[in-house]
PDB file of N, CA and C in Angstrom:
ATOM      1  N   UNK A   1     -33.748   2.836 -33.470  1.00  0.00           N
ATOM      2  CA  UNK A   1     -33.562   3.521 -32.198  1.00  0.00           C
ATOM      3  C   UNK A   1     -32.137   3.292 -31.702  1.00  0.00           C
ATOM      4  N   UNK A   2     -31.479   4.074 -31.281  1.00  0.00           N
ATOM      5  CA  UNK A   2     -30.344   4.198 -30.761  1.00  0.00           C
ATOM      6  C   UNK A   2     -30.122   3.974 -29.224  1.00  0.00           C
ATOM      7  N   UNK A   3     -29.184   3.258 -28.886  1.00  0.00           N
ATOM      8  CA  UNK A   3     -28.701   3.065 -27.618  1.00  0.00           C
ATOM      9  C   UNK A   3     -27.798   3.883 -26.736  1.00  0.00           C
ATOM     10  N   UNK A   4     -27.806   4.533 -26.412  1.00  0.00           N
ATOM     11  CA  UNK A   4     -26.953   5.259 -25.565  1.00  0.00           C
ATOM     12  C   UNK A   4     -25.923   4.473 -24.320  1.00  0.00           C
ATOM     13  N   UNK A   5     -24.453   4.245 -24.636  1.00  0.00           N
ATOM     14  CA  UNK A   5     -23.435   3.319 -23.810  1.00  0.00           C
ATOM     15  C   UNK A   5     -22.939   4.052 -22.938  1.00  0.00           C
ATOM     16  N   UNK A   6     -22.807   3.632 -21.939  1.00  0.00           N
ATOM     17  CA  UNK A   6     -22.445   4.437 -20.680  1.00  0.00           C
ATOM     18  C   UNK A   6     -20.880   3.688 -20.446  1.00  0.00           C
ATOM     19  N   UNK A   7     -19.851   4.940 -20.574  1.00  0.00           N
ATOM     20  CA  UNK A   7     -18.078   4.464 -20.407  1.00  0.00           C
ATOM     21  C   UNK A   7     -17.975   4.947 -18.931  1.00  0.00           C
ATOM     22  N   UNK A   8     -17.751   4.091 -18.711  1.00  0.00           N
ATOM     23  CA  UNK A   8     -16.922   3.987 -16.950  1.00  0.00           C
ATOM     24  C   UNK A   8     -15.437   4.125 -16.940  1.00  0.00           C
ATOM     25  N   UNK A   9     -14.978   5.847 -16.545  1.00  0.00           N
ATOM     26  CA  UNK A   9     -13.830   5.923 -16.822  1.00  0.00           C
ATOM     27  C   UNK A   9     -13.056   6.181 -15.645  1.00  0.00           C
ATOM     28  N   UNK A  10     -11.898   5.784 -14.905  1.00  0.00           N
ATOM     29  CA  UNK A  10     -11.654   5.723 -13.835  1.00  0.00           C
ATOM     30  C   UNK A  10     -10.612   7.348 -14.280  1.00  0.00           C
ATOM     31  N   UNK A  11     -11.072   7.880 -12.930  1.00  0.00           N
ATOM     32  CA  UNK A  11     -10.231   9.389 -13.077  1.00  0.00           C
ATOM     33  C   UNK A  11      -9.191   9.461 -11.982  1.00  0.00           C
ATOM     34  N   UNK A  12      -8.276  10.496 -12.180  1.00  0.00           N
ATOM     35  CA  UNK A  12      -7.104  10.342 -11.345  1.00  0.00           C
ATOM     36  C   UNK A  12      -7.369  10.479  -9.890  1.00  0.00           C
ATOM     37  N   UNK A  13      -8.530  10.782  -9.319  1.00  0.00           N
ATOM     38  CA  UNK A  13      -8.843  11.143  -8.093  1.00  0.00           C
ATOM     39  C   UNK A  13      -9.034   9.467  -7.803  1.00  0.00           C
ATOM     40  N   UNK A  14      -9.782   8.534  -8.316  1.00  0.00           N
ATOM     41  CA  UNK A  14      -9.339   7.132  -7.341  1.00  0.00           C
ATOM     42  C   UNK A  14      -8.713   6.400  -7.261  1.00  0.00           C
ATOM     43  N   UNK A  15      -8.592   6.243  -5.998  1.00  0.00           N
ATOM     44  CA  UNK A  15      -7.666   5.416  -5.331  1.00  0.00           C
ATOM     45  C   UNK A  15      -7.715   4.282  -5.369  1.00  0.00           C
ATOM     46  N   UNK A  16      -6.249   3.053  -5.807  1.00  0.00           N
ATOM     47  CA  UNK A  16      -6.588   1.782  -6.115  1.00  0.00           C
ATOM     48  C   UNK A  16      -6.450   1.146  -4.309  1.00  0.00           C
ATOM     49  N   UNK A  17      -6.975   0.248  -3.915  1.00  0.00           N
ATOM     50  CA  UNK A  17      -7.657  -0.784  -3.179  1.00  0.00           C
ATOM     51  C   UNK A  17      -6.448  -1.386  -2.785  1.00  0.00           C
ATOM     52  N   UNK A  18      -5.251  -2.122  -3.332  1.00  0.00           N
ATOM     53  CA  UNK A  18      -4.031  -2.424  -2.981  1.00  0.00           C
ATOM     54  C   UNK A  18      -2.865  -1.958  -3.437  1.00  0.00           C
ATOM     55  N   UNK A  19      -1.717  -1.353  -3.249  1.00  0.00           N
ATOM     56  CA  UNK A  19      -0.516  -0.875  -3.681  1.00  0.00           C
ATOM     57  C   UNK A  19       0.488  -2.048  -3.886  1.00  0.00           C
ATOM     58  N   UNK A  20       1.098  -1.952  -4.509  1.00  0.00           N
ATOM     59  CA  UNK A  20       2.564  -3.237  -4.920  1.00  0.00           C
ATOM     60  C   UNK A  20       3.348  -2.330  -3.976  1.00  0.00           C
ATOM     61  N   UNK A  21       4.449  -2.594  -3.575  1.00  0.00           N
ATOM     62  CA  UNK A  21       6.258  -2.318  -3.015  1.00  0.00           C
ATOM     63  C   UNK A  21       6.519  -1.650  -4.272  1.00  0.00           C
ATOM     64  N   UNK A  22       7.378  -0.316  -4.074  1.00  0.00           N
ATOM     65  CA  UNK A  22       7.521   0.248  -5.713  1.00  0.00           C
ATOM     66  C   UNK A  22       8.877  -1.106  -5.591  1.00  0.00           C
ATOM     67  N   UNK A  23       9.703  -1.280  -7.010  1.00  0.00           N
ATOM     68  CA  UNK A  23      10.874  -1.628  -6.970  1.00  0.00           C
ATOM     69  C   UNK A  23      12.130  -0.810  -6.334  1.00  0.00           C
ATOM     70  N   UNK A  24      13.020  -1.702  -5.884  1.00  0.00           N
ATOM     71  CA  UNK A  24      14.365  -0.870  -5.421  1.00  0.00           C
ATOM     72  C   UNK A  24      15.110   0.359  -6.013  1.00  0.00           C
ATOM     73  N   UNK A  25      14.913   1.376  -5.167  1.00  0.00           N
ATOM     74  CA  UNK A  25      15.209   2.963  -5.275  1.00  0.00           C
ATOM     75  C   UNK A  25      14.175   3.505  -6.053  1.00  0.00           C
ATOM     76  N   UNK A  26      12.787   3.289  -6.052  1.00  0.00           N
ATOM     77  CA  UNK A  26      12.241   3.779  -6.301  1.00  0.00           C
ATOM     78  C   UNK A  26      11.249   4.130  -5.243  1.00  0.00           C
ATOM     79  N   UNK A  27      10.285   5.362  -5.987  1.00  0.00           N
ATOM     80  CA  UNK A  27       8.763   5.176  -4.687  1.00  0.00           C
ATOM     81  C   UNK A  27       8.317   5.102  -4.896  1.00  0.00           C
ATOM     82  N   UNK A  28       6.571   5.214  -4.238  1.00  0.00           N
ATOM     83  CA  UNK A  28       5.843   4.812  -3.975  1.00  0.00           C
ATOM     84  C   UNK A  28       4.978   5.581  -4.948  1.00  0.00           C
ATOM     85  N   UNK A  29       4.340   5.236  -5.829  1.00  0.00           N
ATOM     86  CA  UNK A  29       3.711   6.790  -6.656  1.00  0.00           C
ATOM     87  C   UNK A  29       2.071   7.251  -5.931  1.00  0.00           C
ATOM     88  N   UNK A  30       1.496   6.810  -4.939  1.00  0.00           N
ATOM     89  CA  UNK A  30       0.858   7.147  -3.841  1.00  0.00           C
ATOM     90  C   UNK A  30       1.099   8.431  -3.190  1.00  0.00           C
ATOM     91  N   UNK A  31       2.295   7.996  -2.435  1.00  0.00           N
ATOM     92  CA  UNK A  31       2.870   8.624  -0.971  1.00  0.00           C
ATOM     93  C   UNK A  31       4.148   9.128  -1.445  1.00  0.00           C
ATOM     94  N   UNK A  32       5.171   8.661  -2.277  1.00  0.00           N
ATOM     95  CA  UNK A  32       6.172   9.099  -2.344  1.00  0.00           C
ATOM     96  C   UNK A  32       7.648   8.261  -1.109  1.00  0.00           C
ATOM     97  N   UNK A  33       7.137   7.768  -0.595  1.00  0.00           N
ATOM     98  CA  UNK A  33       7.888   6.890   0.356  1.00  0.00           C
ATOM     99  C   UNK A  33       8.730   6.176  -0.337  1.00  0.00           C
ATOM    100  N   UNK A  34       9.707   5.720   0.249  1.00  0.00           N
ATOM    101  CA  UNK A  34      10.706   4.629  -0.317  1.00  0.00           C
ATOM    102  C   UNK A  34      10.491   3.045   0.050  1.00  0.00           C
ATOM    103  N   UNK A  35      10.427   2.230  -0.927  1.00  0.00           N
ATOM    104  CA  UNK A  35      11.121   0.760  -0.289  1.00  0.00           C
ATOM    105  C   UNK A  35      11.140   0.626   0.908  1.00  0.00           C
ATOM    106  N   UNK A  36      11.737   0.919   1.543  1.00  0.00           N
ATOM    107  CA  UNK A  36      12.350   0.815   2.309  1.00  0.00           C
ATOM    108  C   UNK A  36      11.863   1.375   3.897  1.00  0.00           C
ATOM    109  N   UNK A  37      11.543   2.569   4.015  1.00  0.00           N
ATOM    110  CA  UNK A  37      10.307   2.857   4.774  1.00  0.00           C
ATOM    111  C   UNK A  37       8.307   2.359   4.528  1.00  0.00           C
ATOM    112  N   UNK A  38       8.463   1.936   3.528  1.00  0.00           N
ATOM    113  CA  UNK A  38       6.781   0.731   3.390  1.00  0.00           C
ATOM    114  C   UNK A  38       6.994  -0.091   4.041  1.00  0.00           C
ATOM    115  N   UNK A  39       8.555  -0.874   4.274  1.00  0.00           N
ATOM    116  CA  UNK A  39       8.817  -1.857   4.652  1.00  0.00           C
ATOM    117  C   UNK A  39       8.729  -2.158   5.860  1.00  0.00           C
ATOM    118  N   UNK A  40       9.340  -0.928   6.269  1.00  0.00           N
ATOM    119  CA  UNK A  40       9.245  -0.752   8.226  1.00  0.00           C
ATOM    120  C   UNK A  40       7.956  -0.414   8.650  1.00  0.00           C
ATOM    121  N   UNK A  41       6.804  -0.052   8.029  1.00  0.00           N
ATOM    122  CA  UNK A  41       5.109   0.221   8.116  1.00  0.00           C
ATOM    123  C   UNK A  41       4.802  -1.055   7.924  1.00  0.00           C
ATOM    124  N   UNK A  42       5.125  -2.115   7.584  1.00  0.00           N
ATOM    125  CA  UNK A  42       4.476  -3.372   6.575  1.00  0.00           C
ATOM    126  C   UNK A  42       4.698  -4.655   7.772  1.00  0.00           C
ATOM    127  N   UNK A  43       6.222  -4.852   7.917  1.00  0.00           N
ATOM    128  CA  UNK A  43       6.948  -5.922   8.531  1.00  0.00           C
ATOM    129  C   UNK A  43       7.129  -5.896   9.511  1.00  0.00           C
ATOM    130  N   UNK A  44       6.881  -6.656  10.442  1.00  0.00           N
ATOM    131  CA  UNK A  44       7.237  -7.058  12.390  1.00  0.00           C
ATOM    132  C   UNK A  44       8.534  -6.580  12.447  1.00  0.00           C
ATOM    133  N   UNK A  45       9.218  -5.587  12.905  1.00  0.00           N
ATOM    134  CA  UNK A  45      10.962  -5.729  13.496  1.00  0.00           C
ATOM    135  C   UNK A  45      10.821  -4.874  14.455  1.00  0.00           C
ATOM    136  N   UNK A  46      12.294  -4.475  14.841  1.00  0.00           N
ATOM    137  CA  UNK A  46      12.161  -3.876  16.735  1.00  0.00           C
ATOM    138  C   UNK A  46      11.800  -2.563  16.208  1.00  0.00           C
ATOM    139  N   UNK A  47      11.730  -1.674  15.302  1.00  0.00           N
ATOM    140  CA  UNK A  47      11.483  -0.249  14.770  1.00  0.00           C
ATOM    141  C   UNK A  47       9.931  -0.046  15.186  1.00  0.00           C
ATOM    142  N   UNK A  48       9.145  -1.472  15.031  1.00  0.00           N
ATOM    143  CA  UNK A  48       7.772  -1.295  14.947  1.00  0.00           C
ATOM    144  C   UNK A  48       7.496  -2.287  16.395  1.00  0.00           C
ATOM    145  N   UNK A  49       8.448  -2.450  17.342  1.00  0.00           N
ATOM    146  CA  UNK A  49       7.948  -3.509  18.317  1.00  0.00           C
ATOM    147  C   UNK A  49       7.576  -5.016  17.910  1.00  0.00           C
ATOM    148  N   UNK A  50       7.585  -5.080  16.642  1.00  0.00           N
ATOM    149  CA  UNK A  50       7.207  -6.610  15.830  1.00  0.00           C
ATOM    150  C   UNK A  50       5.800  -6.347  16.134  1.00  0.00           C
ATOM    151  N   UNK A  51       5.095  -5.121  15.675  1.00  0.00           N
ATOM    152  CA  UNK A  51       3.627  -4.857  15.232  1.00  0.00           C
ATOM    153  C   UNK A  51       3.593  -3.714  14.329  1.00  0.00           C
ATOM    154  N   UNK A  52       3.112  -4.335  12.912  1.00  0.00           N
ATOM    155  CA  UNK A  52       3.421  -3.403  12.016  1.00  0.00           C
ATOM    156  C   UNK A  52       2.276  -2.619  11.745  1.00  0.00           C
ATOM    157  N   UNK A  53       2.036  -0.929  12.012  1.00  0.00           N
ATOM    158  CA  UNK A  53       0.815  -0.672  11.814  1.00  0.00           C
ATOM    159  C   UNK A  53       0.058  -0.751  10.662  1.00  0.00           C
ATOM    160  N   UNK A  54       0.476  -0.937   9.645  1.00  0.00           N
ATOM    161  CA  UNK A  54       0.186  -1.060   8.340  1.00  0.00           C
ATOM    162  C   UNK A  54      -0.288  -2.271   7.510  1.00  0.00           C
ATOM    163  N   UNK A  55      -1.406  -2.606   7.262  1.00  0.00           N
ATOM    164  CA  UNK A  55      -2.043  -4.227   6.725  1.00  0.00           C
ATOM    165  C   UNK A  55      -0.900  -3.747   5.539  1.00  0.00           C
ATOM    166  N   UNK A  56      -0.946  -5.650   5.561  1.00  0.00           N
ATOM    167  CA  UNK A  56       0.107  -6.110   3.778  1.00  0.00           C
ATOM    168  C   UNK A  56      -0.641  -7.892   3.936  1.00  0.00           C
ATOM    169  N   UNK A  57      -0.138  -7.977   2.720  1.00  0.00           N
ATOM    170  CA  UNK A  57      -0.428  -9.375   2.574  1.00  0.00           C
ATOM    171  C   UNK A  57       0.824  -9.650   1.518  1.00  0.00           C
ATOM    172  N   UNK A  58       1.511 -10.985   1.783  1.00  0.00           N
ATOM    173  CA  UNK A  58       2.384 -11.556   0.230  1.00  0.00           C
ATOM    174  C   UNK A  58       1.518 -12.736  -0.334  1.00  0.00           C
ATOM    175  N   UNK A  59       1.519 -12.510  -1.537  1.00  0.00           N
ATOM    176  CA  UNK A  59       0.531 -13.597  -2.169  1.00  0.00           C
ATOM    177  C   UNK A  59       1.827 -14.295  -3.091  1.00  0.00           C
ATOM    178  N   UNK A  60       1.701 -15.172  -3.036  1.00  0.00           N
ATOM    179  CA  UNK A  60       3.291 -16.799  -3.167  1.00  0.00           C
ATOM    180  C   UNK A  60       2.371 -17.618  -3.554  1.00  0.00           C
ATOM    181  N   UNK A  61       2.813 -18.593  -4.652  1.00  0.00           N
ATOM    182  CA  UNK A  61       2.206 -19.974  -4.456  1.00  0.00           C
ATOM    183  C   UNK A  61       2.713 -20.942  -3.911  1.00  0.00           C
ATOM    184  N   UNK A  62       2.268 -21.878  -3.684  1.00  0.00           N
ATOM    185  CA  UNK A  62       2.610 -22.991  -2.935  1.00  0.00           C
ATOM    186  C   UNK A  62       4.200 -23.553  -3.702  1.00  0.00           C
ATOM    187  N   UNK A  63       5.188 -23.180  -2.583  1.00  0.00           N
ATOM    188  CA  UNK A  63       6.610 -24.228  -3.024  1.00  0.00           C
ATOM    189  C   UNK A  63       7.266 -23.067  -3.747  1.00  0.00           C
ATOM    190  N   UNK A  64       7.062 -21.520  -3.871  1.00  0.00           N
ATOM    191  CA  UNK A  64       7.903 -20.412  -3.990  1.00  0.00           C
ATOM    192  C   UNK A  64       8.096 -19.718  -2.757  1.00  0.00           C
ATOM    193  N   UNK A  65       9.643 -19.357  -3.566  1.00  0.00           N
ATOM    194  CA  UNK A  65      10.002 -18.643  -2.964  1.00  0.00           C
ATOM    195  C   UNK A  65       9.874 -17.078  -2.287  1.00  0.00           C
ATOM    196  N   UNK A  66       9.559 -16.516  -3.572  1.00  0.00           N
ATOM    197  CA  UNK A  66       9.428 -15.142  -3.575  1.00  0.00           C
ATOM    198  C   UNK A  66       7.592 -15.075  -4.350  1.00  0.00           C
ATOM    199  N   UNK A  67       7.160 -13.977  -3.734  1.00  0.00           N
ATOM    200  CA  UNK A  67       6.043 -13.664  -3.870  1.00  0.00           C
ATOM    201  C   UNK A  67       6.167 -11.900  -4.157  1.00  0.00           C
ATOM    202  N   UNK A  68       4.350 -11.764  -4.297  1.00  0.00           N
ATOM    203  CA  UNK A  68       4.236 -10.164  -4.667  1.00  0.00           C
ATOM    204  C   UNK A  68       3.595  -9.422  -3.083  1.00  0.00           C
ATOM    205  N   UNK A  69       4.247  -8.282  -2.413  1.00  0.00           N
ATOM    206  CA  UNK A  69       3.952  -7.991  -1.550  1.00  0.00           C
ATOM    207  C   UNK A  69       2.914  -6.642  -1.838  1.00  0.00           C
ATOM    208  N   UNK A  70       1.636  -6.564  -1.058  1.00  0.00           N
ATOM    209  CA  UNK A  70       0.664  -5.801  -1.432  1.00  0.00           C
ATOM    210  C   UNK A  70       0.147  -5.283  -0.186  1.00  0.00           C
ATOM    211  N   UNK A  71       0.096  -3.733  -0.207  1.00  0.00           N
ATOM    212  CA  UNK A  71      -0.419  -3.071   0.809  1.00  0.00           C
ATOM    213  C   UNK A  71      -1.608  -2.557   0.910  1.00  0.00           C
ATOM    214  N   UNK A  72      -2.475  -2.467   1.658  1.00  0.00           N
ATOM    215  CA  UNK A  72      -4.074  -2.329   2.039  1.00  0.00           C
ATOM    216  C   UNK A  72      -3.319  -0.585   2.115  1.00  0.00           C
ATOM    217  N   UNK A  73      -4.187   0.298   0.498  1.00  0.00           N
ATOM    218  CA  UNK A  73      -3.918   1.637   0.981  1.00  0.00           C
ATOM    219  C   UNK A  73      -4.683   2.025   2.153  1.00  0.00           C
ATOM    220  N   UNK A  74      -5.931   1.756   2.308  1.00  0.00           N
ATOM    221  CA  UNK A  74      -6.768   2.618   3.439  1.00  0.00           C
ATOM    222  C   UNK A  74      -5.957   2.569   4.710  1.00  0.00           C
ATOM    223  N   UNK A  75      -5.293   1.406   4.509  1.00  0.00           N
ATOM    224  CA  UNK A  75      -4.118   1.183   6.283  1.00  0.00           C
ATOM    225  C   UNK A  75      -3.515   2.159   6.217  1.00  0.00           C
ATOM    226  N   UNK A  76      -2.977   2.257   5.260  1.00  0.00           N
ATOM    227  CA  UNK A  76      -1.374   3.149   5.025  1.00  0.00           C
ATOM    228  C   UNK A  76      -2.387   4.642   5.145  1.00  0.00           C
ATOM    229  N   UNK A  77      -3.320   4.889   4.459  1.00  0.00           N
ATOM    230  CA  UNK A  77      -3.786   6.084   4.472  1.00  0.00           C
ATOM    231  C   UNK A  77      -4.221   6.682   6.178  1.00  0.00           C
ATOM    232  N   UNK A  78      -4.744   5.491   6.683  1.00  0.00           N
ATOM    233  CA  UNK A  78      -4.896   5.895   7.978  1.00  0.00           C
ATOM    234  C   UNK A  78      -3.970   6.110   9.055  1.00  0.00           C
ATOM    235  N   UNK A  79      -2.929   5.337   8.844  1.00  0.00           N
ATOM    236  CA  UNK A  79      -1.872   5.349  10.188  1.00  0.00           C
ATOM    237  C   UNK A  79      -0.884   6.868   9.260  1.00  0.00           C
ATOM    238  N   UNK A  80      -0.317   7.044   8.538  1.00  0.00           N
ATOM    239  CA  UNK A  80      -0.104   8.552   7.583  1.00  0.00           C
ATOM    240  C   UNK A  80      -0.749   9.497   8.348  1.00  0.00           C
ATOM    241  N   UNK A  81      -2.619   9.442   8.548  1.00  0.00           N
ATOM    242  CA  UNK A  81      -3.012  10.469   8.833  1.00  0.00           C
ATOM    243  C   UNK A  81      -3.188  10.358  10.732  1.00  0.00           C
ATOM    244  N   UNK A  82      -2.976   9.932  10.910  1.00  0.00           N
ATOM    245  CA  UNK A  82      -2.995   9.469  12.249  1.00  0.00           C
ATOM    246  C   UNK A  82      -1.314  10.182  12.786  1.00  0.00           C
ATOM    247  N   UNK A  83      -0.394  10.347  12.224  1.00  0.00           N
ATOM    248  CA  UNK A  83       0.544  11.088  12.426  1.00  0.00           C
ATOM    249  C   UNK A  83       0.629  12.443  11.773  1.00  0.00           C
ATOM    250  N   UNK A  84      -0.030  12.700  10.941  1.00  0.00           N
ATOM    251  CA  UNK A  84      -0.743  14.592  11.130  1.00  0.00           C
ATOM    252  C   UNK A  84      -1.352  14.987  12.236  1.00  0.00           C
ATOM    253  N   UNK A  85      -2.331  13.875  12.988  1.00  0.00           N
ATOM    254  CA  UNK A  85      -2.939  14.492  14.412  1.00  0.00           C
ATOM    255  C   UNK A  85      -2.253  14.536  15.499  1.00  0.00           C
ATOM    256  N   UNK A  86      -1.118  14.279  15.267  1.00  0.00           N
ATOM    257  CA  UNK A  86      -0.162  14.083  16.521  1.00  0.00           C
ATOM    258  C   UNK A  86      -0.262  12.432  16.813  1.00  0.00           C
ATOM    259  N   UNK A  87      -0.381  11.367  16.866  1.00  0.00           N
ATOM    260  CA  UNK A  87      -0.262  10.293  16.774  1.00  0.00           C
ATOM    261  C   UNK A  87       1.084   9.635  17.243  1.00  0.00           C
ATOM    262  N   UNK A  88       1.552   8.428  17.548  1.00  0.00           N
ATOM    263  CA  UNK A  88       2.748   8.428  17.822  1.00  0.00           C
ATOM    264  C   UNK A  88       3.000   7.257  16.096  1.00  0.00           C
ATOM    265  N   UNK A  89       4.413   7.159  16.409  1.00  0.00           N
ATOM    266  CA  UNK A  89       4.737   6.409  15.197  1.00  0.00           C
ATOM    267  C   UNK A  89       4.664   5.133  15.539  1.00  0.00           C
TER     268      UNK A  89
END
């Protein structure tokens, strides 16, 4: 008797759960955004009042310096669409 295996294949329609920072001069292959504007969605400065609408987390280990910075897409997806409805920035 034969078994029938069921392949779980992820298709281009989903969406991954956290985004990386693309590298410098590049974008975002999501959104298309730059560096550089994730950054100002991501990080406290006077652009954003030092409240960034956008969840991130940097995950570092203990006694580094530099870490990997990772963005919560559903944030980014929501505050994005939140400025199609008229929204403020």
């Amino acid at each position: 008797m034969k078994t029938d295996t069921a392949k779980h294949i992820i298709t281009s329609t989903a969406r991954p759960e956290w985004l990386r920072l693309p590298k410098s001069g590049e974008r975002c292959a999501l959104t298309g955004l730059s560096r550089s504007a994730l950054n100002e969605l991501i990080l406290p400065s006077p652009a954003n009042h030092y409240d960034p609408p956008v969840k991130s987390v940097s995950l570092r280990k203990p006694g580094q310096i530099r870490g990997i910075r990772l963005i919560q897409a559903a944030s980014l997806s929501v505050h994005l669409e939140s400025l199609i409805e008229g929204g403020s920035q």
